[in-house]
N, C-alpha and C. Protein backbone atom coordinates (compact mmCIF):
# COMPACT_ATOMS: atom_id res chain seq x y z
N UNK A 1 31.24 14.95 -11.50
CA UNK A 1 30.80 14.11 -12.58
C UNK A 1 31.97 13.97 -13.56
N UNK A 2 32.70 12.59 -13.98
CA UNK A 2 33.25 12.17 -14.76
C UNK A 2 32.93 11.94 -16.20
N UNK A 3 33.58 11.91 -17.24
CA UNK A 3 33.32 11.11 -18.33
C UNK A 3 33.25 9.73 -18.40
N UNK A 4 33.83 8.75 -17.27
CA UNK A 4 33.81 7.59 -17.18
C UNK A 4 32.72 7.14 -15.74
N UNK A 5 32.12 8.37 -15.73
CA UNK A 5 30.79 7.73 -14.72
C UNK A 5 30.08 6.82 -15.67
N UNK A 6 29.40 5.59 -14.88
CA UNK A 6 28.36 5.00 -15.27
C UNK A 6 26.78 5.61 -15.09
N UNK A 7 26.26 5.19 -16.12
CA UNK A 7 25.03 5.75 -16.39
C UNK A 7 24.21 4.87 -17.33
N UNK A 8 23.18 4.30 -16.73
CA UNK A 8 22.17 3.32 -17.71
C UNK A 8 20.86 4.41 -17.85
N UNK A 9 20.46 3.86 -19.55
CA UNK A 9 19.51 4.23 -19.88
C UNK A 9 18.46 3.17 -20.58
N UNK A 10 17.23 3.53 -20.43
CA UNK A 10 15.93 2.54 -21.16
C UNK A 10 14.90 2.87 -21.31
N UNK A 11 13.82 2.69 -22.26
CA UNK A 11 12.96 2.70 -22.20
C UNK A 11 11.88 1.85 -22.32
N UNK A 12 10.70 2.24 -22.04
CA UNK A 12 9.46 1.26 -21.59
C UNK A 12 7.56 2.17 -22.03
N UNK A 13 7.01 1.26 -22.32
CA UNK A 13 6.09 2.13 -23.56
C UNK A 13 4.96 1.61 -22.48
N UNK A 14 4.21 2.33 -22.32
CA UNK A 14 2.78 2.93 -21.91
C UNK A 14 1.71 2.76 -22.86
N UNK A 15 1.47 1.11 -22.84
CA UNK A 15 0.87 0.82 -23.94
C UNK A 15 -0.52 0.95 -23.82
N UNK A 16 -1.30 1.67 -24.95
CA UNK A 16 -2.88 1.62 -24.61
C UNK A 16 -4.10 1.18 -25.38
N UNK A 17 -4.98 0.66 -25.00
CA UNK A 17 -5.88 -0.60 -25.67
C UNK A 17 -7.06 0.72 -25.79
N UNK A 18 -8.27 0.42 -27.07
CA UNK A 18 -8.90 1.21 -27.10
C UNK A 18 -9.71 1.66 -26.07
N UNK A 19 -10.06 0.74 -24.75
CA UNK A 19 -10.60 1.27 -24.16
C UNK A 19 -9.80 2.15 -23.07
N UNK A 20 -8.42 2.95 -23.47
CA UNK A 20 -7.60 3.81 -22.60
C UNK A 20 -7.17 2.88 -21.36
N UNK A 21 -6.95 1.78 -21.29
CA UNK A 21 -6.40 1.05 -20.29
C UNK A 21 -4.70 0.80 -20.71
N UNK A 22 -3.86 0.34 -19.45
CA UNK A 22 -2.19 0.29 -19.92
C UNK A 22 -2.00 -0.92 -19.62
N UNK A 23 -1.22 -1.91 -20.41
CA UNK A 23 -0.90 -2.66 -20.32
C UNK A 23 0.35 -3.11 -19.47
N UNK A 24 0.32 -3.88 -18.72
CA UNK A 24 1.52 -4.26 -17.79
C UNK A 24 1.28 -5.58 -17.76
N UNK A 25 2.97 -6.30 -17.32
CA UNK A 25 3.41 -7.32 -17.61
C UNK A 25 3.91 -7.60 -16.37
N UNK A 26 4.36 -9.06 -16.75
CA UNK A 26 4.79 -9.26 -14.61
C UNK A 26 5.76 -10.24 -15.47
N UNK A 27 7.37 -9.71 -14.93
CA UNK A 27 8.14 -10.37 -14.88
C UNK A 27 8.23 -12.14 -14.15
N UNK A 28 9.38 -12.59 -14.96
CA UNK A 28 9.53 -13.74 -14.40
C UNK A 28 11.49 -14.00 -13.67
N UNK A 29 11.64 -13.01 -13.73
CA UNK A 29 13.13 -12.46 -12.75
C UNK A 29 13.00 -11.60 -11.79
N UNK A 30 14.21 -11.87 -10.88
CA UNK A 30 14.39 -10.61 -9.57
C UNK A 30 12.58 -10.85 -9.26
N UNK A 31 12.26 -9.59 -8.80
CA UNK A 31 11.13 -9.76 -7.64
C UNK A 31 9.79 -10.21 -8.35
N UNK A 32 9.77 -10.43 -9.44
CA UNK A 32 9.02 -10.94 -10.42
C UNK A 32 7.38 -10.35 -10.16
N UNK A 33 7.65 -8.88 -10.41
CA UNK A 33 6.69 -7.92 -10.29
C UNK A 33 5.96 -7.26 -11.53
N UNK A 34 5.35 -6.58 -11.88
CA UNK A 34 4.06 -5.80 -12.23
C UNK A 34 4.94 -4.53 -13.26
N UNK A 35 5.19 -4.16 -14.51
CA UNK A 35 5.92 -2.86 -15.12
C UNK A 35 5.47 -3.02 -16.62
N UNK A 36 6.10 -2.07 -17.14
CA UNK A 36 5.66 -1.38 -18.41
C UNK A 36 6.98 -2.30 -19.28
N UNK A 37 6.53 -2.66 -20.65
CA UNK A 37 7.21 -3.57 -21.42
C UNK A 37 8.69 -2.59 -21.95
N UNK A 38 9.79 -2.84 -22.11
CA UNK A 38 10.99 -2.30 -22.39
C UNK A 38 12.15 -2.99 -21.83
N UNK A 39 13.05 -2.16 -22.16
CA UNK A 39 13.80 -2.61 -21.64
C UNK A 39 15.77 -1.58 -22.02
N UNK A 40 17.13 -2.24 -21.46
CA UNK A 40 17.72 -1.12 -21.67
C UNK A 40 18.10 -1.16 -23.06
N UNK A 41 18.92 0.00 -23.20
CA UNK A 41 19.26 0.79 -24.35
C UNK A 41 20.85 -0.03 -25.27
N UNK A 42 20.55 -0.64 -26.21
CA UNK A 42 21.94 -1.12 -27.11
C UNK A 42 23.09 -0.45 -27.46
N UNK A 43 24.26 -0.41 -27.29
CA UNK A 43 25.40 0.17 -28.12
C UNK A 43 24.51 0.80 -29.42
N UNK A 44 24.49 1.66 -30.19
CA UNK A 44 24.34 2.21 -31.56
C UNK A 44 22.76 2.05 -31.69
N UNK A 45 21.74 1.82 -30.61
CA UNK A 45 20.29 2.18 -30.99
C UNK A 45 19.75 3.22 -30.82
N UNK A 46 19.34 4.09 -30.97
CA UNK A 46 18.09 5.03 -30.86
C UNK A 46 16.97 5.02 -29.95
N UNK A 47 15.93 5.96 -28.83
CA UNK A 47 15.79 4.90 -27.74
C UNK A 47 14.23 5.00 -28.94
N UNK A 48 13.47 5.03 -29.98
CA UNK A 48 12.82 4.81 -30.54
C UNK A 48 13.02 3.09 -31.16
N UNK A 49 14.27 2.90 -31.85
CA UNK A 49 14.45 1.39 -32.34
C UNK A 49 14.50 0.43 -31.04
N UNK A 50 15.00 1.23 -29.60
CA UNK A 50 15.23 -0.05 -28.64
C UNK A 50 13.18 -0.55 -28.44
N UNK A 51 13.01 0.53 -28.47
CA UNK A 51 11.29 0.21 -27.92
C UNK A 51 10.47 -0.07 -28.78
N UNK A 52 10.97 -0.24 -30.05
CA UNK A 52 10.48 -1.30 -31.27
C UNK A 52 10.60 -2.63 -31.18
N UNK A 53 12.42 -2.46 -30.69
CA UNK A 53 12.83 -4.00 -30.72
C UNK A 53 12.14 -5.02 -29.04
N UNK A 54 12.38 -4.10 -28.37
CA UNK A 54 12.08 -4.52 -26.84
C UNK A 54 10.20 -4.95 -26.82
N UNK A 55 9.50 -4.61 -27.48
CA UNK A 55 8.33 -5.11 -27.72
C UNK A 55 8.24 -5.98 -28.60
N UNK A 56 8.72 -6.29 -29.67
CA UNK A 56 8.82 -7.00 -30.35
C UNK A 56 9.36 -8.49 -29.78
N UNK A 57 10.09 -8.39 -28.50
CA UNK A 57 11.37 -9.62 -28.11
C UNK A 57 9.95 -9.84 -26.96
N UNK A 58 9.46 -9.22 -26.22
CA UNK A 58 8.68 -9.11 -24.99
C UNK A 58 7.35 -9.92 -25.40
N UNK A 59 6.55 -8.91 -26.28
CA UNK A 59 5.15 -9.54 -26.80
C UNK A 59 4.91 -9.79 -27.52
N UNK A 60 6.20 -9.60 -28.88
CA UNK A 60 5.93 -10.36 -30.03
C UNK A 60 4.42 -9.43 -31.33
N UNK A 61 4.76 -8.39 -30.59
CA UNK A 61 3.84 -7.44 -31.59
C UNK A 61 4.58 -6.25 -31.84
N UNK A 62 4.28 -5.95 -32.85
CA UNK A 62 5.15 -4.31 -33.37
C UNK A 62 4.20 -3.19 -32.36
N UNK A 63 4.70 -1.92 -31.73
CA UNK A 63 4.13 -0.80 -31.71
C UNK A 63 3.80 0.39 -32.43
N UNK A 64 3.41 1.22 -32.41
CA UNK A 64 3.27 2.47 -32.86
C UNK A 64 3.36 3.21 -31.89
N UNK A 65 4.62 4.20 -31.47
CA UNK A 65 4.78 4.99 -30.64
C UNK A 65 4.52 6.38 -30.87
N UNK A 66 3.89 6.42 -30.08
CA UNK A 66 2.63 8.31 -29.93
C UNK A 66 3.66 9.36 -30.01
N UNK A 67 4.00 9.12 -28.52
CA UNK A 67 5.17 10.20 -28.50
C UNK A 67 5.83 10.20 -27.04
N UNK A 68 7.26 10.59 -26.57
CA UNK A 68 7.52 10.73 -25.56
C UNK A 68 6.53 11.30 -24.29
N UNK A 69 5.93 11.02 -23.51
CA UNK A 69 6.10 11.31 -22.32
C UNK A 69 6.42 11.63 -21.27
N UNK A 70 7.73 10.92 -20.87
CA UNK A 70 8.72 11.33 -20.40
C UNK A 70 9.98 10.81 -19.58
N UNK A 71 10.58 11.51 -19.16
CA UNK A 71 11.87 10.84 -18.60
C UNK A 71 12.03 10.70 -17.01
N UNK A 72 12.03 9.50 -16.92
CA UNK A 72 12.39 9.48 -15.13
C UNK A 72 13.75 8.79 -14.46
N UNK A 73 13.93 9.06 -13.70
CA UNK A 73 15.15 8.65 -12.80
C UNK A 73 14.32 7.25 -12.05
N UNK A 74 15.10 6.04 -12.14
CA UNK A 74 14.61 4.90 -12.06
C UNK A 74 16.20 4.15 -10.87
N UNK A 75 15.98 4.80 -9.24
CA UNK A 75 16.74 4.91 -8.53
C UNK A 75 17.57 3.28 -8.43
N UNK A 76 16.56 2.06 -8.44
CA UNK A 76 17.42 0.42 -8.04
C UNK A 76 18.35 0.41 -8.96
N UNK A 77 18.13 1.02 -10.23
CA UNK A 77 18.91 0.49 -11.31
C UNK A 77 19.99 1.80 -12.23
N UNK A 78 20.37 2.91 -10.90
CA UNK A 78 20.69 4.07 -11.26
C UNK A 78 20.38 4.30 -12.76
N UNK A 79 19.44 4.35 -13.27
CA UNK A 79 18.66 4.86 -14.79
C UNK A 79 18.06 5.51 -15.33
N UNK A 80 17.97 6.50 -16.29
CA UNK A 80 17.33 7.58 -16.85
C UNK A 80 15.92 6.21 -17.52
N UNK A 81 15.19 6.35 -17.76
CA UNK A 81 14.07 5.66 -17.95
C UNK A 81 13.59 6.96 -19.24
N UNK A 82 13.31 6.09 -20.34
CA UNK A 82 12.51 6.95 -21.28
C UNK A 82 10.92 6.34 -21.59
N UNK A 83 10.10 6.90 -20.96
CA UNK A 83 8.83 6.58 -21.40
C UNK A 83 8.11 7.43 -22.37
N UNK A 84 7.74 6.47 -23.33
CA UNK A 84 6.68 6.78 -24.39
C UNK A 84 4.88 6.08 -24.44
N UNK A 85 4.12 7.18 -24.88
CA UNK A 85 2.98 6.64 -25.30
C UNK A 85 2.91 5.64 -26.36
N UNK A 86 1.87 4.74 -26.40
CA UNK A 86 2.27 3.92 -27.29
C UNK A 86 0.71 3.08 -27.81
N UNK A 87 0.55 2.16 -28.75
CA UNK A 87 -0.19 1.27 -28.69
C UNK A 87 -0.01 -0.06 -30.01
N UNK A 88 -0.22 -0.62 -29.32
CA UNK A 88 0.13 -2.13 -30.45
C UNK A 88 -0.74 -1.85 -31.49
N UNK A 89 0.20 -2.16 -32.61
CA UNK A 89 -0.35 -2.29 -34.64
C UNK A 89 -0.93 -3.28 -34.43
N UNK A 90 -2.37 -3.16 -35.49
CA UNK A 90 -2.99 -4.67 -35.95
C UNK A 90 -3.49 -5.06 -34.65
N UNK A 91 -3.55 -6.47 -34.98
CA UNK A 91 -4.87 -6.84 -33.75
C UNK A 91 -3.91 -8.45 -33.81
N UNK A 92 -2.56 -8.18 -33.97
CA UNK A 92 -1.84 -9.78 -33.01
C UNK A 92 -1.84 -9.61 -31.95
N UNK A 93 -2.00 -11.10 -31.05
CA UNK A 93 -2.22 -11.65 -29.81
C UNK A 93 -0.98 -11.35 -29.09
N UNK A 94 -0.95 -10.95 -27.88
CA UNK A 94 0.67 -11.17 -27.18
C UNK A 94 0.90 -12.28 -27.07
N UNK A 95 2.36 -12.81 -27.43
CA UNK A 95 3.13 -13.96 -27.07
C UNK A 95 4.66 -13.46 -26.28
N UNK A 96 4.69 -14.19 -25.15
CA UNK A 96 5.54 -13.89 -24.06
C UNK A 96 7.01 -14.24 -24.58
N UNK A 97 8.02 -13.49 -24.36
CA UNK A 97 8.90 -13.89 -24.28
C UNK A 97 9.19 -14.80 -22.96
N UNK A 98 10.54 -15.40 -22.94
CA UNK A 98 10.10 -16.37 -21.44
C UNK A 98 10.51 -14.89 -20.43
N UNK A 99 10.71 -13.72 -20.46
CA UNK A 99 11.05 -12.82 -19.24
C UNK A 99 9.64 -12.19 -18.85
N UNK A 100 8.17 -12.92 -19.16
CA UNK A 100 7.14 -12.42 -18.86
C UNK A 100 6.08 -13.18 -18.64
N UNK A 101 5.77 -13.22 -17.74
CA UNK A 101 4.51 -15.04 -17.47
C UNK A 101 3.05 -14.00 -17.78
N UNK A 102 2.79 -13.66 -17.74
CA UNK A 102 1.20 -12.76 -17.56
C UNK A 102 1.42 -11.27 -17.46
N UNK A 103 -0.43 -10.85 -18.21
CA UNK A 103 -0.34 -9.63 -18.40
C UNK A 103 -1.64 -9.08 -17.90
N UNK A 104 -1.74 -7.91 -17.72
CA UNK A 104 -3.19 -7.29 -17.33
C UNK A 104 -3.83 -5.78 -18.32
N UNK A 105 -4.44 -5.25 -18.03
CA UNK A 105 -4.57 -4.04 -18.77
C UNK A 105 -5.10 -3.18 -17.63
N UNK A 106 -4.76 -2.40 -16.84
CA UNK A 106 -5.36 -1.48 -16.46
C UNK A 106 -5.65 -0.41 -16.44
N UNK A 107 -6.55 0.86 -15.65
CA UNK A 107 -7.36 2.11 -15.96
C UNK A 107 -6.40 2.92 -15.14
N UNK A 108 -6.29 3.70 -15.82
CA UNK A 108 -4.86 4.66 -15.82
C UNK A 108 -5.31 5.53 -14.93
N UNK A 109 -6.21 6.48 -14.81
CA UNK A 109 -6.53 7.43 -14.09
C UNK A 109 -7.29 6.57 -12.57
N UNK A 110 -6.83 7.25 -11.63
CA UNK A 110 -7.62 6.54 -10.29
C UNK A 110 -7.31 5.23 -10.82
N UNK A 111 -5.89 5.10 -10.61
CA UNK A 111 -5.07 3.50 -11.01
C UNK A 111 -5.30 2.48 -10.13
N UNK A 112 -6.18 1.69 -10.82
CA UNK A 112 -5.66 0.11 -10.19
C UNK A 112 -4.43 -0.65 -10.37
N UNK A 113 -3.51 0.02 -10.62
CA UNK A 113 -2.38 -0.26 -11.14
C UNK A 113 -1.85 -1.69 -9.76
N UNK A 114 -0.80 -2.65 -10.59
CA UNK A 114 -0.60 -3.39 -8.77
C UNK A 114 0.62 -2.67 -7.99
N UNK A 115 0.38 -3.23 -7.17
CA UNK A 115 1.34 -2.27 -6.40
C UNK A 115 2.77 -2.45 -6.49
N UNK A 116 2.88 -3.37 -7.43
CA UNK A 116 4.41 -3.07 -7.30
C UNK A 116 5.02 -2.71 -8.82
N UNK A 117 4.22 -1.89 -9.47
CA UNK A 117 3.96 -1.54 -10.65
C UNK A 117 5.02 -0.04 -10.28
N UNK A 118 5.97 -0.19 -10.06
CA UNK A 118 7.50 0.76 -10.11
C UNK A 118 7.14 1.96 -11.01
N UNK A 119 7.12 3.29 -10.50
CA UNK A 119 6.95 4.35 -11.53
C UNK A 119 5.79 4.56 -12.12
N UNK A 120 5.03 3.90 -11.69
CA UNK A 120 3.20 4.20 -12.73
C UNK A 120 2.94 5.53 -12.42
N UNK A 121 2.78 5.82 -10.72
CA UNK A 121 2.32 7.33 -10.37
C UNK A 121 2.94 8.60 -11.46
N UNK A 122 4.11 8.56 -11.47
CA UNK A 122 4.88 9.69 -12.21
C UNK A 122 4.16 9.20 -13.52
N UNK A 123 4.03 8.44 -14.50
CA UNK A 123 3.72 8.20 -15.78
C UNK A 123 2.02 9.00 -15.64
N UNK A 124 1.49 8.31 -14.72
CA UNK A 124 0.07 8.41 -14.13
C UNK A 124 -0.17 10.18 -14.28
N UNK A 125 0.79 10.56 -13.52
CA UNK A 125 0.77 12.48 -13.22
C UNK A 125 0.73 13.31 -14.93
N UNK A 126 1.95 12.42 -15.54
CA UNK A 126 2.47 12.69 -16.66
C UNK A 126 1.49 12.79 -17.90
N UNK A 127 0.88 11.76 -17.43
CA UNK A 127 -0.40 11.75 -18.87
C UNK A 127 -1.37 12.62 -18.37
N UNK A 128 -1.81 13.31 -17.36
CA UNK A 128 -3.14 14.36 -16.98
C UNK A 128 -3.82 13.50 -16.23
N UNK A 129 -3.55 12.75 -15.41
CA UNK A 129 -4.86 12.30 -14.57
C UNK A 129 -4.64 12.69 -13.20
């Protein structure tokens, strides 16, 4: 291991509606699949301000983040992945950025999650179900 290895990092929030369901989004790039709203990490951010700002650019609503969860190795995109609990302030509507056509909410435990919903199981393990 070098000092000039590459290494990406990001995070992505585990957002939850009162009735304990997670919100996921379906891209409109690459395989234009099913994941948790985020995205990577800025020169000089904090991964708390990126997952302020990255929801904010995505759905156009502020969060309130719970607390870390946790960290995974996110192999396509050699990436440390930081996931946090989370749930949207107030009661604004999502509005898409254009990197997101549609959204769903689903039941976390015994996941209907879709299947190409990248990393849910580990998040899934992570929260107690």
């Amino acid at each position: 291991m070098a000092y000039e290895d590459l290494y990406r990092l990001s995070v992505h929030g585990v957002i939850f509606d009162d009735q304990q369901r997670v919100l996921m989004v379906r891209t409109t790039y690459g395989a234009k699949g099913w994941t948790f709203p985020g995205g990577a990490i800025d020169p000089g951010e904090t991964i708390h301000e990126t997952l302020t700002r990255e929801c904010r650019e995505e759905l156009g609503c502020d969060v309130e983040i719970t607390y870390l969860s946790g960290v995974y190795y996110h192999k396509p995109h050699n990436s440390q992945a930081f996931v946090f609990r989370c749930r949207i302030k107030g009661s604004d509507p999502i509005r898409f950025s254009a990197e997101h056509s549609e959204y769903q909410y689903i039941t976390v435990c015994g996941s209907t999650a879709p299947s190409s919903a990248g990393g849910f199981r580990s998040v899934d393990a992570n929260l107690g179900c």
